[in-house]
Protein backbone atom coordinates (compact mmCIF):
# COMPACT_ATOMS: atom_id res chain seq x y z
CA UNK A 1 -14.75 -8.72 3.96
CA UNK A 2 -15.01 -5.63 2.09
CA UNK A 3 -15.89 -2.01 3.53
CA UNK A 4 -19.28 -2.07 1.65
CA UNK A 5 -20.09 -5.62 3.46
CA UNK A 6 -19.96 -4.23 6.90
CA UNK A 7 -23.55 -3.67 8.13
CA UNK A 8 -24.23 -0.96 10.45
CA UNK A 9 -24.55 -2.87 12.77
CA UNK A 10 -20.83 -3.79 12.11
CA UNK A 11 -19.97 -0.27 12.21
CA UNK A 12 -20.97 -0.37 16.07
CA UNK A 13 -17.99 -3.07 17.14
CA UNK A 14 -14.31 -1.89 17.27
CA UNK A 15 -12.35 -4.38 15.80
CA UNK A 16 -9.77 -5.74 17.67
CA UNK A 17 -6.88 -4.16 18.89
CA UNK A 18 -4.06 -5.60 17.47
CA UNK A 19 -6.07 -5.00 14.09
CA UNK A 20 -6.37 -1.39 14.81
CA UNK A 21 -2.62 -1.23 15.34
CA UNK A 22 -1.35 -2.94 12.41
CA UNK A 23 -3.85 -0.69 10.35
CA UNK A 24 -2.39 2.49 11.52
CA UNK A 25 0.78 0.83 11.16
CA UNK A 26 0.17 0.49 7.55
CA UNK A 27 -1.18 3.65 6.50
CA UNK A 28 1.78 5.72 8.44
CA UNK A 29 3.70 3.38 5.44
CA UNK A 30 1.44 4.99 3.21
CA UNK A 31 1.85 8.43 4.58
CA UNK A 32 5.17 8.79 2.62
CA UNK A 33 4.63 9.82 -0.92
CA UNK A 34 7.53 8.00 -2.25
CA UNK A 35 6.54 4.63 -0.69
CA UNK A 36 2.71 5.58 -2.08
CA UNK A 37 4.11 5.73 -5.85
CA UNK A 38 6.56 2.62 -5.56
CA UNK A 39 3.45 0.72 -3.82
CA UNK A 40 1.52 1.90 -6.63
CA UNK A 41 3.96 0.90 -9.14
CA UNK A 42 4.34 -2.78 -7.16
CA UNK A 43 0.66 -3.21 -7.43
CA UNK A 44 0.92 -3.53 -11.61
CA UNK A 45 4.06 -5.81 -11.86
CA UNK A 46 7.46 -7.06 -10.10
CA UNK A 47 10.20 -4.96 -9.80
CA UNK A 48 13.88 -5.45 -8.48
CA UNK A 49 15.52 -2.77 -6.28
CA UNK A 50 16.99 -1.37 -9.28
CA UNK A 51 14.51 -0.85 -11.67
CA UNK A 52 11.70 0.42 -9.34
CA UNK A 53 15.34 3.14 -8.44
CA UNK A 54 15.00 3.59 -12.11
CA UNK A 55 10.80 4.03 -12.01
CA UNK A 56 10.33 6.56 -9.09
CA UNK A 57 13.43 8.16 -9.92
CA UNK A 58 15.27 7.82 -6.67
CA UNK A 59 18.66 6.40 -5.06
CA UNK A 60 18.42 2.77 -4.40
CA UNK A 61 19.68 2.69 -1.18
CA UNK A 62 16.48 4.35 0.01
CA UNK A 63 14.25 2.37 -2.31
CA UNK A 64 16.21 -0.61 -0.26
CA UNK A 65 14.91 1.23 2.99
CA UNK A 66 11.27 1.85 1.83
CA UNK A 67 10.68 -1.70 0.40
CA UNK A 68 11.91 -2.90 4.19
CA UNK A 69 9.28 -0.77 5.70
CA UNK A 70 7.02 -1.66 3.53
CA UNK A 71 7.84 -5.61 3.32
CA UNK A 72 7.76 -5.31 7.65
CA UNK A 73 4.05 -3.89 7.65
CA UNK A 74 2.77 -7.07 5.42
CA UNK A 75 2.03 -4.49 2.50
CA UNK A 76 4.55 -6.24 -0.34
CA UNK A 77 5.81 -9.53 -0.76
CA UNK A 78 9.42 -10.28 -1.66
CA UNK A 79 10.50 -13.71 -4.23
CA UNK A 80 13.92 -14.47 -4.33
CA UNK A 81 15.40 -15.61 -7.64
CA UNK A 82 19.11 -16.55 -7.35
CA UNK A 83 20.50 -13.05 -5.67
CA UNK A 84 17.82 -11.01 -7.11
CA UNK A 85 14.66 -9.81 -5.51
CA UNK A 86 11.41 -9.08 -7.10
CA UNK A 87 8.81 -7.02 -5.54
CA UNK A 88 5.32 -7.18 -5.36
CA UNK A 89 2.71 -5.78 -3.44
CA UNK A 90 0.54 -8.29 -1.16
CA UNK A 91 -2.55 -8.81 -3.26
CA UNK A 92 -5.79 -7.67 -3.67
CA UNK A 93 -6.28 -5.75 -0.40
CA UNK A 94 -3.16 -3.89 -0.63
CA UNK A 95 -4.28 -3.07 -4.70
CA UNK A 96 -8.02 -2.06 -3.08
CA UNK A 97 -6.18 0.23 -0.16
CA UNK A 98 -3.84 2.09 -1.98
CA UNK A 99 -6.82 2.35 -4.78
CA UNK A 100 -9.22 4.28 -2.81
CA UNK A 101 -6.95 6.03 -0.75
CA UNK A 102 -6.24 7.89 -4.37
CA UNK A 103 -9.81 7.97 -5.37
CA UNK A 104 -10.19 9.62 -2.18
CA UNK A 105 -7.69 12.26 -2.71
CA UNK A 106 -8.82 12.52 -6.49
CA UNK A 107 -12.91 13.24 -4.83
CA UNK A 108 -11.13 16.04 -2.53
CA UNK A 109 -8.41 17.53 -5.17
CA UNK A 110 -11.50 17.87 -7.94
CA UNK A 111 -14.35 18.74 -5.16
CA UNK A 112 -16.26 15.52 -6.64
CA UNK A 113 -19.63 14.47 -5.00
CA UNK A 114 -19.23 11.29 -2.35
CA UNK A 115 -20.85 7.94 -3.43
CA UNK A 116 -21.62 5.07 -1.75
């Protein structure tokens, strides 16, 4: 189901709570700026530990660290091949999430009318 499915009548019922947890579980994930660009980055391809390092510019140790955050919320998925792992995030809600949370903050940065 997609936001602009939800009827208003839809609007008026809290989803459950152990969806409303693992939500806010998954945008605190989000709340990191270095975890947003990897995610982004995960979203358009595979990547091993050391070449998303290489991407987003940072020590792998704490790419390690963020991809286990990230892996633990259910927001990328993880394929073993031999001792490497690739990377990737967890489909086509995670792409949609991360997608409007930065058309979001593109509307807000550039004062841009809302739309429906």
């Amino acid at each position: 189901m997609y936001a602009h499915d939800i009827t208003g009548e839809q609007w008026d019922q809290l989803p459950p709570p152990e969806h409303i947890e693992a939500a806010s579980t998954a945008l605190r994930m989000l709340a990191d700026p270095t975890r947003m660009r990897m995610l982004w980055l995960l979203c358009g391809d595979e990547y091993d530990v050391a070449s998303l390092s290489a991407a987003v510019q940072i020590a792998r140790p704490a790419v390690s660290q963020h991809l286990a955050k990230l892996r633990l919320v259910g927001l990328v998925n993880l394929r073993r091949d031999g001792r490497r792992g690739y990377y990737c995030a967890r489909g086509g809600h995670v792409r949609r999430l991360l997608a409007e949370a930065l058309n979001t903050a593109e509307h807000h940065v550039h004062d841009l009318p809302d739309h429906d």
